[in-house]
C-alpha atoms as a PDB file:
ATOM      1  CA  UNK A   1       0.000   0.000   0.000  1.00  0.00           C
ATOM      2  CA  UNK A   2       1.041   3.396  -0.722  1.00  0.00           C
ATOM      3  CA  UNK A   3       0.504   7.099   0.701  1.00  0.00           C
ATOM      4  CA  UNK A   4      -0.687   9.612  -0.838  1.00  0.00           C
ATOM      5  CA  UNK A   5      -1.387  13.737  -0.115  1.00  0.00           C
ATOM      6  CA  UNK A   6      -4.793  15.181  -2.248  1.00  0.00           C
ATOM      7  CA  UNK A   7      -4.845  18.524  -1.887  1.00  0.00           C
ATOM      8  CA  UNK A   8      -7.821  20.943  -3.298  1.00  0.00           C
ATOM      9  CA  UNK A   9      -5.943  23.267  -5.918  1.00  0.00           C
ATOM     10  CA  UNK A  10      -9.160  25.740  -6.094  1.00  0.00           C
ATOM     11  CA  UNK A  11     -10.435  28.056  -3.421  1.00  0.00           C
ATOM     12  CA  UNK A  12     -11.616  26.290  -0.240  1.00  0.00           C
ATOM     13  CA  UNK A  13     -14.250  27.623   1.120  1.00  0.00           C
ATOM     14  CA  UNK A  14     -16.334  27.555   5.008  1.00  0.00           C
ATOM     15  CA  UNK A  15     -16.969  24.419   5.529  1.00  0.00           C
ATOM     16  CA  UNK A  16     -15.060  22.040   2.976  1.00  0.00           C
ATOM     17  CA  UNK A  17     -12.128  19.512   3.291  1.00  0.00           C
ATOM     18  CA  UNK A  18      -8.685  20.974   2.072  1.00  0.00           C
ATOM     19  CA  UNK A  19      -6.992  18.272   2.015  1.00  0.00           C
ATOM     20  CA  UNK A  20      -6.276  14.301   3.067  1.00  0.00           C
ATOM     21  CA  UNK A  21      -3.724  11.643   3.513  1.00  0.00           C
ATOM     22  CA  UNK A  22      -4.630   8.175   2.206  1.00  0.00           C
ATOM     23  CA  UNK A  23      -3.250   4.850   2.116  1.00  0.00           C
ATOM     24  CA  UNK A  24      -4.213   3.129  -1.376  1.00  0.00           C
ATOM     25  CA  UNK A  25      -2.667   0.704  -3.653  1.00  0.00           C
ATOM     26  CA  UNK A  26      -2.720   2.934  -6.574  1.00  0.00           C
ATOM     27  CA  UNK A  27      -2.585   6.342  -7.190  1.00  0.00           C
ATOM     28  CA  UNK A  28      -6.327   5.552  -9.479  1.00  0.00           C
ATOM     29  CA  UNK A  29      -7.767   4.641  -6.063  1.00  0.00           C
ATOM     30  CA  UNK A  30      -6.310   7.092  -4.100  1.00  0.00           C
ATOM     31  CA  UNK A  31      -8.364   9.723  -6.317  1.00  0.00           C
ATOM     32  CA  UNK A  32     -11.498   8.118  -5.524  1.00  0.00           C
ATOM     33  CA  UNK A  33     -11.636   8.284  -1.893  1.00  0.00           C
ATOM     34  CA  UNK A  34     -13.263  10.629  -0.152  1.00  0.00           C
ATOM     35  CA  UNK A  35     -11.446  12.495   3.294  1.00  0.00           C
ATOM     36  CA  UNK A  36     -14.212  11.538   5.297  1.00  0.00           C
ATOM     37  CA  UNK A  37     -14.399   7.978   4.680  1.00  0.00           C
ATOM     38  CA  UNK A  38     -17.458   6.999   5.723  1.00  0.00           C
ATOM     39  CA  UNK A  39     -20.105   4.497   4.656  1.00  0.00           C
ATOM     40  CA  UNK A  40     -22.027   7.717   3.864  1.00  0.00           C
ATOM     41  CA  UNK A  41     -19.382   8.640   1.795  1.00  0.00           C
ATOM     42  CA  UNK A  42     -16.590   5.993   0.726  1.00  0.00           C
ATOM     43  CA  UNK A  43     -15.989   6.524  -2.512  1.00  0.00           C
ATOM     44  CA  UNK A  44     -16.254   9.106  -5.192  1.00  0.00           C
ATOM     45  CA  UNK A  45     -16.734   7.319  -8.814  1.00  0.00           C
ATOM     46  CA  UNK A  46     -19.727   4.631  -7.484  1.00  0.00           C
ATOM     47  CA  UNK A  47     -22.207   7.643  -8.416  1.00  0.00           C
ATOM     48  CA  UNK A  48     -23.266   7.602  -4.814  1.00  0.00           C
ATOM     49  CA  UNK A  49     -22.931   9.621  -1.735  1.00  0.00           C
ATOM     50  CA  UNK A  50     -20.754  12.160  -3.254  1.00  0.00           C
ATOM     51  CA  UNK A  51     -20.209  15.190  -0.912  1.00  0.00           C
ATOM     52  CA  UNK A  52     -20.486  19.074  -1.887  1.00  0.00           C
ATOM     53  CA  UNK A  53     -17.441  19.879  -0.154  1.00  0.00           C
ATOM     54  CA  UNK A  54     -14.552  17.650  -2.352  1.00  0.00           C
ATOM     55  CA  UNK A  55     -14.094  18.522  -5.543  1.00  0.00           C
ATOM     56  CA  UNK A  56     -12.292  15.553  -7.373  1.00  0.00           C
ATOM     57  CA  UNK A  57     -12.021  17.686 -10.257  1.00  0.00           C
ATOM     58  CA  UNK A  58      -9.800  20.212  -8.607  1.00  0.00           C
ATOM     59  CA  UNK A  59      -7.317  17.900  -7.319  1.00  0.00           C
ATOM     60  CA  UNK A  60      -3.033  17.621  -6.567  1.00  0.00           C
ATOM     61  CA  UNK A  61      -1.810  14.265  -5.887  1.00  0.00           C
ATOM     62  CA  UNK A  62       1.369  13.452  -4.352  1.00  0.00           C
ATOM     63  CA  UNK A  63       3.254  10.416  -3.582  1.00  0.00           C
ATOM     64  CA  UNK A  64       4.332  10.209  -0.365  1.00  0.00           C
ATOM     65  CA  UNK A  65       5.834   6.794   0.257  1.00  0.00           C
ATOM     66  CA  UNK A  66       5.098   3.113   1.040  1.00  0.00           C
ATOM     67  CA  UNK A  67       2.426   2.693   4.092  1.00  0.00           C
ATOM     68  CA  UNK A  68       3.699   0.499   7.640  1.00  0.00           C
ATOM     69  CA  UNK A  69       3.238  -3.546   6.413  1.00  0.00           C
ATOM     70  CA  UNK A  70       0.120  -3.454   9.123  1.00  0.00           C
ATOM     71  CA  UNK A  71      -1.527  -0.786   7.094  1.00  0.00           C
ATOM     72  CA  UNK A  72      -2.919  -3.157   4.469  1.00  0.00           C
ATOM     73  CA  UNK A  73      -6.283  -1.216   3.984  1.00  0.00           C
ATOM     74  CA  UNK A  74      -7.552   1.648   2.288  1.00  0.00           C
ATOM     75  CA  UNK A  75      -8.113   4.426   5.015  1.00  0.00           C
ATOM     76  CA  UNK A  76      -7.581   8.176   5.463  1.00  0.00           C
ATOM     77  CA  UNK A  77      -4.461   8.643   8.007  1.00  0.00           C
ATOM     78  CA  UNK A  78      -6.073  12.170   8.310  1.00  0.00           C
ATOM     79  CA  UNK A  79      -7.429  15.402   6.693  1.00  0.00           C
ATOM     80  CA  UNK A  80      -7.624  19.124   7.133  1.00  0.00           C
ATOM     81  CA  UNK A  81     -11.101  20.853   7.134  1.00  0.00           C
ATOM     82  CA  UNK A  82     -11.616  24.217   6.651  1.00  0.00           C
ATOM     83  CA  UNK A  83     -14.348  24.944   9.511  1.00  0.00           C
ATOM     84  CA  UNK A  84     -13.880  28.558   9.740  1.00  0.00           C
END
């Protein structure tokens, strides 16, 4: 598994995400996950549950390194939310 920053690259408003750290296999799947992974909200491209405040459009992706061998799921390790 693999870490990876997404980082908005248009203007975050009140209440939105800014951006995440995720642990993926691919950089594809990385891009789909939503900062709050929830089952509310897990993933972006299944047409469902898509939140107003990520904008997959608008997104920078960086590699960050290979996760801990325990870490051998897709999860958020944490995100930044602009809350005012």
């Amino acid at each position: 598994m693999k870490l990876y920053l997404l980082t908005r690259t248009d203007q975050v408003g009140y209440d939105e995400f800014v951006s995440f750290v995720v642990c993926a296999k691919s950089k594809t799947e990385a891009l789909t996950i939503h900062p709050a992974y929830t089952l509310k909200y897990p993933k972006f491209n299944t047409g469902e549950g898509t939140c107003p405040s990520w904008a997959p459009k608008n997104i920078k992706i960086e590699y960050l390194g290979e996760a801990a061998p325990h870490l051998c799921v897709v999860c958020v390790i944490c995100s930044s939310f602009n809350a005012g």
